[in-house]
Every structure is written in structure tokens, then in C-alpha cells.
Protein backbone atom coordinates (compact mmCIF):
# COMPACT_ATOMS: atom_id res chain seq x y z
CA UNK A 1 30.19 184.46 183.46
CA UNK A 2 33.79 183.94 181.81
CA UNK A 3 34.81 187.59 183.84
CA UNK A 4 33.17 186.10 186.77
CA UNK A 5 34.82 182.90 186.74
CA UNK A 6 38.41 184.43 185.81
CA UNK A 7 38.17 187.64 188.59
CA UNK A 8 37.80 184.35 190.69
CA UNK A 9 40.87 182.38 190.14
CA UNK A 10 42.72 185.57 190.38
CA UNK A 11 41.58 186.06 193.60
CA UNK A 12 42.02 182.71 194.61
CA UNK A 13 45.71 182.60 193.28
CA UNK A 14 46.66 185.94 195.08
CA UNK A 15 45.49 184.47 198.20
CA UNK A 16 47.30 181.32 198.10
CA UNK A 17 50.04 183.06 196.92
CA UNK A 18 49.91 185.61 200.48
CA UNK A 19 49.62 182.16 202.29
CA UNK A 20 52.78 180.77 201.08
CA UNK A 21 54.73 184.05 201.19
CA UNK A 22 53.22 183.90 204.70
CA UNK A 23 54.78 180.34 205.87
CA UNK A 24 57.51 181.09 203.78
CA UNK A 25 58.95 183.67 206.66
CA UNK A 26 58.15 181.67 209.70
CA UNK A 27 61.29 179.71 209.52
CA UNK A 28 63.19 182.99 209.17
CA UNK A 29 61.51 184.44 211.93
CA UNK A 30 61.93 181.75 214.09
CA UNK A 31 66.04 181.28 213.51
CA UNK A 32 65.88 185.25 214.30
CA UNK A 33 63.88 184.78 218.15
CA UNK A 34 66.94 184.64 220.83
CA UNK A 35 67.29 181.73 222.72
CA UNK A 36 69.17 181.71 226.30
CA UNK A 37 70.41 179.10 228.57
CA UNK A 38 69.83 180.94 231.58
CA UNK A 39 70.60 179.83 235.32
CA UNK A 40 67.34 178.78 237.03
CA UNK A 41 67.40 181.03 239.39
CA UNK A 42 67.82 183.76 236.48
CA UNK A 43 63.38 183.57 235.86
CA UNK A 44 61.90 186.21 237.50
CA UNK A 45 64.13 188.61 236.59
CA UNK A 46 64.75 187.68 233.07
CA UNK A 47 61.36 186.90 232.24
CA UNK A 48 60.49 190.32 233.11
CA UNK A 49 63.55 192.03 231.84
CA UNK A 50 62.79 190.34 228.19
CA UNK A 51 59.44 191.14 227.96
CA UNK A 52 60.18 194.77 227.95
CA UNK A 53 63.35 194.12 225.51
CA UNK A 54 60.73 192.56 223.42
CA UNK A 55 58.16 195.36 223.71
CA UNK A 56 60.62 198.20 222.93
CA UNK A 57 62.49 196.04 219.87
CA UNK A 58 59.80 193.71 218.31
CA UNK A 59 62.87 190.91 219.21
CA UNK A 60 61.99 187.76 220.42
CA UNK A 61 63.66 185.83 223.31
CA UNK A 62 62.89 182.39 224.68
CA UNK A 63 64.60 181.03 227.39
CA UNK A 64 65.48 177.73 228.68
CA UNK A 65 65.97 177.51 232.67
CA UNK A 66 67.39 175.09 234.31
CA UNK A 67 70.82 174.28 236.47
CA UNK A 68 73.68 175.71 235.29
CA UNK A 69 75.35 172.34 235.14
CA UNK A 70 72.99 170.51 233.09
CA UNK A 71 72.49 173.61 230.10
CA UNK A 72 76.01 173.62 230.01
CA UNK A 73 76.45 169.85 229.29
CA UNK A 74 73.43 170.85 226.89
CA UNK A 75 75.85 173.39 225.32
CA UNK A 76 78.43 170.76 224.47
CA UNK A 77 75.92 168.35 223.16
CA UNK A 78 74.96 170.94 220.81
CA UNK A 79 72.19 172.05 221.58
CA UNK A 80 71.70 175.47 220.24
CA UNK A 81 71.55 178.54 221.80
CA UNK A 82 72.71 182.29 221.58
CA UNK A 83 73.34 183.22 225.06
CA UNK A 84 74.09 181.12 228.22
CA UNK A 85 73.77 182.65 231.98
CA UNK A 86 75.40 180.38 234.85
CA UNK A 87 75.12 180.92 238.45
CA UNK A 88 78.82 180.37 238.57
CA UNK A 89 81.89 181.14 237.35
CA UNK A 90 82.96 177.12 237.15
CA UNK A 91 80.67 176.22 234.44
CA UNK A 92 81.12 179.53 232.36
CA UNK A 93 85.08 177.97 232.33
CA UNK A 94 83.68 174.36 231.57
CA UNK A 95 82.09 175.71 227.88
CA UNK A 96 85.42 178.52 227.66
CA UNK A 97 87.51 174.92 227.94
CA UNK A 98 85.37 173.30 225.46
CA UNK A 99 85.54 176.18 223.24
CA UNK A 100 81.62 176.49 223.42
CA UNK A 101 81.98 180.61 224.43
CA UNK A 102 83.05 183.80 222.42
CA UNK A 103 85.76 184.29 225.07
CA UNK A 104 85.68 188.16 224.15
CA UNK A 105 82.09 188.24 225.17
CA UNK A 106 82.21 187.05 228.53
CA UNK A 107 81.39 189.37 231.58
CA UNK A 108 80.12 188.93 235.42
CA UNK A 109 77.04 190.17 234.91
CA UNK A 110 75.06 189.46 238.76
CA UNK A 111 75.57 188.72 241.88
CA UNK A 112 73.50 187.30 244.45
CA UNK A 113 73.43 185.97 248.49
CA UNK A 114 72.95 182.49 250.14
CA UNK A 115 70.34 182.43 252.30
CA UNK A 116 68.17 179.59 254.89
CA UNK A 117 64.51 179.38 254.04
CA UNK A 118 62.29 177.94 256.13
CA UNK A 119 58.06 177.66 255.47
CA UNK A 120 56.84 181.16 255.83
CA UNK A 121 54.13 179.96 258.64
CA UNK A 122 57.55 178.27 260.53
CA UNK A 123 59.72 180.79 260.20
CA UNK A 124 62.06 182.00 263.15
CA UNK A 125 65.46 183.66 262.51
CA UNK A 126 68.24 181.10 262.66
CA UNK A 127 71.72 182.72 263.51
CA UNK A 128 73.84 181.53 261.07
CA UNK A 129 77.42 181.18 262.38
CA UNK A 130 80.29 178.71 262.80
CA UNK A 131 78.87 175.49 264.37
CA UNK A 132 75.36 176.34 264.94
CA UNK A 133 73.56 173.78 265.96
CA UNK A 134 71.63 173.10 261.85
CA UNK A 135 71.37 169.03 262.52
CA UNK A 136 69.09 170.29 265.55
CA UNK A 137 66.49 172.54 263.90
CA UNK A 138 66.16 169.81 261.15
CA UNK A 139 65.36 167.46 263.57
CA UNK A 140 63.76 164.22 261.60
CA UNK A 141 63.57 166.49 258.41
CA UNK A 142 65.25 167.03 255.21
CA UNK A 143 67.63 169.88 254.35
CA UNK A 144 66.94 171.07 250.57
CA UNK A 145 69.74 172.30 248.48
CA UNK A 146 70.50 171.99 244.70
CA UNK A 147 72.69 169.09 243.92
CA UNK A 148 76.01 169.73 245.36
CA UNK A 149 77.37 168.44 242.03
CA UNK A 150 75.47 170.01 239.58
CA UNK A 151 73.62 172.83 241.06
CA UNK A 152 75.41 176.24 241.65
CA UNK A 153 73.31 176.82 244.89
CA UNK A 154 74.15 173.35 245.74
CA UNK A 155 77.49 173.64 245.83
CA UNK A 156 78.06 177.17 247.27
CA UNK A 157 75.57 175.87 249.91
CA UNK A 158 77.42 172.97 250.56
CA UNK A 159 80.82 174.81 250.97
CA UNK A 160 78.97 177.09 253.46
CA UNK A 161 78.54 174.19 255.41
CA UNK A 162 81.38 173.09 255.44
CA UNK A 163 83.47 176.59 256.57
CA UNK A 164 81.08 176.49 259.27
CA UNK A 165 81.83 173.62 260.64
CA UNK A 166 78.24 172.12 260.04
CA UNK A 167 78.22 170.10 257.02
CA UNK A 168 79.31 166.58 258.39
CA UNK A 169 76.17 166.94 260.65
CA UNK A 170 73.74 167.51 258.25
CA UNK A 171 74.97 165.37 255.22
CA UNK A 172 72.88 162.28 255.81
CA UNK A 173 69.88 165.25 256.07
CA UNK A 174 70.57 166.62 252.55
CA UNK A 175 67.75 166.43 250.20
CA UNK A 176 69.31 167.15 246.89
CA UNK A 177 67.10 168.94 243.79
CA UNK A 178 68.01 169.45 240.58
CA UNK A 179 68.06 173.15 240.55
CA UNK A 180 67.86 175.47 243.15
CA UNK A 181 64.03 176.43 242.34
CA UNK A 182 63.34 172.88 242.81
CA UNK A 183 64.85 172.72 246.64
CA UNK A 184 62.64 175.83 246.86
CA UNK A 185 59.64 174.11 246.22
CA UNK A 186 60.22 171.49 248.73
CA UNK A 187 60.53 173.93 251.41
CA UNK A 188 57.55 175.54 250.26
CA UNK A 189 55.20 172.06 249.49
CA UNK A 190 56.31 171.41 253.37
CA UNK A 191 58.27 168.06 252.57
CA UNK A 192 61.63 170.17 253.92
CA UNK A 193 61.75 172.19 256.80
CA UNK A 194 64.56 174.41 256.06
CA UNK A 195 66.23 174.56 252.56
CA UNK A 196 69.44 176.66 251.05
CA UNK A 197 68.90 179.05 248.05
CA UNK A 198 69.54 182.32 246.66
CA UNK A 199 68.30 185.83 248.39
CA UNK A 200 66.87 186.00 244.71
CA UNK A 201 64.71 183.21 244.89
CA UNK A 202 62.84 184.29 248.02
CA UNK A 203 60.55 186.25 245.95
CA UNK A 204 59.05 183.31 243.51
CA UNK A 205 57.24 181.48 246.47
CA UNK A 206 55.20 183.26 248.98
CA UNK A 207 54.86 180.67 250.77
CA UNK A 208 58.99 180.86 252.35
CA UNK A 209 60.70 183.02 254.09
CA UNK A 210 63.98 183.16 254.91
CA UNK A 211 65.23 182.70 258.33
CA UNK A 212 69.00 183.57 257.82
CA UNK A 213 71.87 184.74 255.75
CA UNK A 214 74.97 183.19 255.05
CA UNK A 215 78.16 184.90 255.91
CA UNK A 216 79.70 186.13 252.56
CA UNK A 217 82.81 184.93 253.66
CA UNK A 218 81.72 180.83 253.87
CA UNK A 219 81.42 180.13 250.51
CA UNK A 220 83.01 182.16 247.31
CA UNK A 221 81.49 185.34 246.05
CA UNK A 222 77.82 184.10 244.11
CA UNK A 223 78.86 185.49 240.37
CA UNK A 224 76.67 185.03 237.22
CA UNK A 225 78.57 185.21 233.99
CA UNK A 226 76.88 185.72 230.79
CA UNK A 227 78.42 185.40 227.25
CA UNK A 228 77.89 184.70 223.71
CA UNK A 229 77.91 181.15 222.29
CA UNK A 230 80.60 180.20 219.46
CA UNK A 231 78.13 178.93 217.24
CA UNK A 232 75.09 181.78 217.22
CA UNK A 233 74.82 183.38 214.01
CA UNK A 234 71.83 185.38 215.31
CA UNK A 235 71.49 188.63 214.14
CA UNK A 236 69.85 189.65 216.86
CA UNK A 237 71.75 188.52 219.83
CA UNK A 238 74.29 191.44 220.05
CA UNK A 239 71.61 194.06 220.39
CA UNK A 240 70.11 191.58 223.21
CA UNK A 241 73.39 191.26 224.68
CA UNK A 242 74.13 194.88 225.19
CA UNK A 243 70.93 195.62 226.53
CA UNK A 244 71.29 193.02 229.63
CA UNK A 245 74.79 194.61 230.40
CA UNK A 246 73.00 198.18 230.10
CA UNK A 247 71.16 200.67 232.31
CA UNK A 248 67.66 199.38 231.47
CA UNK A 249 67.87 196.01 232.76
CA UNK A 250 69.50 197.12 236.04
CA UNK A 251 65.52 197.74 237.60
CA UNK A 252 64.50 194.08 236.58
CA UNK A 253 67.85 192.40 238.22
CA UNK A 254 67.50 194.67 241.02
CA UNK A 255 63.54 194.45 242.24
CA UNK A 256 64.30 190.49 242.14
CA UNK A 257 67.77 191.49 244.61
CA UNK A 258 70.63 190.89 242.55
CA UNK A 259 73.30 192.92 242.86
CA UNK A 260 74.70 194.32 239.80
CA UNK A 261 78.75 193.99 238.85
CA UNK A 262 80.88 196.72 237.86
CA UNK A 263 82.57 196.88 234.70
């Protein structure tokens, strides 16, 4: 009985031992998972191009998405974070300024094109040219863009409009979202005829189409830059790093219809 009894507690000891070695890890395996401020319009392709970065390394990446604007003010808030993606080159200089980047790790990673979306059961090509006639096809309705301040898409939509002539005549119109994905879903709920996003973004809601392309000379070229925070101390994030600048990520960036830089 005294064998029985002492076999016992050894067992139970050995297993609450295993349990605490096994909680004991989790906090270092959670400070090891990536995390990434990534550009909203960054999800499709991301999402799928960390999943297999994940499958083929056992690393873990988690990703916030959101308007470049806002994860950058994020950034300087201190809010952590290993890797941040904008949609423009503007807020990749706002965190360089603020000392938030590993200068030496920046690169243009993407690019992308501006494009009219209309509801895919109301869709009719729009020529897209200097003063066509955009205050007319709205009619009573709402144009949806990212916010002009904020919002990548926003702006280079809103600078479109502008070189064309068009802007002052749609400006009362604007319905203003707080990321590009969101002006996408109003197009695609039906509460805004046409909207302005990326080529990219197309793909995430069958339910819009797009109806015209914005000259790449109306608005500056659509760059993503990616870099390394100044405070990650991730192990992991230079392996992660080199594998979105590398060969195997092109496919995911590509099927989604970014255009990969040169470097």
C-alpha cells in the first residue's frame, strides 16, 4: 500500500511538474510569433503569403491591418510590433522622422493601381480621363474613398481627382472610410454607387467590379514600403523579412495583382 501510495505522488509530481514546464514556455513562444503592421489593403496577399512562411518554418506571424496612417500613429504610441507595411511612402518617412524604423531595413517592396469600382450587378466601364463627367454617374449617391487624410487610397484617390479636373465636383459626394477595405464594403453593401480603391482590392469582394482605371500619371506612383521596427528584438523577424523580399512570396503578391519592385 506504502509502494502504491508513493508510485502515486511520483506520478502526480512529474505531471505537475510537465504542466508548469509547459506554461512556463508560452510566454517565450509568444514574444517569438511576428507581429506586422501591415497596410489594409496588404490581407489577402499576406494572409496567404504567411501561412505558407509558417508551414515551411514552424514561425508564427500575426498581423494587424488597418490604414497606414492610423498603425503608424500606433507605432509612435508604442505599440509593439516587428514589421510595418504602408501603402505609401509618406508614412514610412513619418516613423523614419520619429526614429520608429531601422532606416537600413527599409525597401519598396509593392506596387499597386487606382481603380473605380462600381457594384458588380451595375457595372459599366467609365472612361476615366480629364474632366469626365464623375458628379454625373454619382448622381444623388456617395463616392467611397479612404479618408483623404489618413488613408493611402484616400489620398492618392483624391489627388487623381484633382489632376483630372474632377475633384471640386465631387467633394460634397465623398464618403470617407477609414481604410480603403472599408470604402470597399460600401460599394459592395450598395450604400455607394461607385467607390476608389486599389486594383488589389478587387479580388476580396465578389460582389464589385471595377469599371475603370486611373491614369498612372494622376496621382504618384502607389509604393508599399516595408521595414524593420527600431525596437523588435525578435529573433525571428529577419528570417521573415527576407522571405517577403524573396522569390517565394512573389506568387502570393502577384495572384492578388501587385506588382513587384526591383531591387
Amino acid at each position: 500500500m506504502a509502494t502504491s501510495r508513493r508510485r502515486w505522488i511520483k506520478l502526480a509530481t512529474a505531471a505537475l511538474s510537465a504542466a508548469w514546464l509547459g506554461l512556463s514556455v508560452t510566454p517565450t513562444f509568444a514574444a517569438d510569433k511576428i507581429v506586422v503592421f501591415a497596410a489594409a489593403s496588404m490581407k489577402n496577399a499576406l494572409d496567404n503569403a504567411d501561412a505558407a512562411f509558417t508551414k515551411e518554418t514552424g514561425k508564427e506571424v500575426t498581423v494587424s491591418y488597418a490604414a497606414s496612417g492610423p498603425l503608424a500613429k500606433q507605432l509612435e504610441n508604442g505599440a509593439p510590433a516587428d514589421i510595418f507595411i504602408s501603402a505609401d511612402t509618406n508614412w514610412m518617412d513619418y516613423v523614419a522622422g520619429k526614429k520608429l524604423i531601422k532606416d537600413d531595413s527599409r525597401v519598396n517592396l509593392l506596387g499597386n493601381k487606382l481603380v473605380l469600382v462600381a457594384a458588380k450587378d451595375k457595372a459599366k466601364p467609365v472612361d476615366i480621363k480629364h474632366g469626365f463627367d464623375l458628379a454625373a454617374l454619382l448622381g444623388d449617391g456617395r463616392l467611397a474613398i479612404g479618408q483623404p487624410e489618413s488613408v493611402p487610397a484616400g489620398k492618392y484617390g483624391k489627388t487623381a481627382l484633382e489632376k483630372l479636373g474632377v475633384w471640386a465636383s465631387v467633394e460634397k459626394k465623398v464618403a470617407g472610410a477609414e481604410s480603403v477595405r472599408a470604402a470597399l464594403a460600401l460599394v459592395s453593401r450598395g450604400e455607394a454607387p461607385f467607390g476608389i480603391v486599389y486594383q488589389t482590392d478587387v479580388s476580396a469582394d465578389p460582389g464589385v467590379a471595377v469599371v475603370g482605371t486611373f491614369p498612372a500619371d494622376s496621382h504618384p506612383p502607389i509604393v508599399y514600403p516595408v521595414a524593420i521596427t527600431a525596437s523588435s528584438k525578435n529573433p525571428n523577424v529577419q528570417a521573415y523579412f527576407d522571405y517577403l523580399k524573396s522569390a517565394k512570396a512573389v506568387p502570393f503578391f502577384e495572384h492578388e495583382g501587385f506588382t513587384v519592385l526591383k531591387r
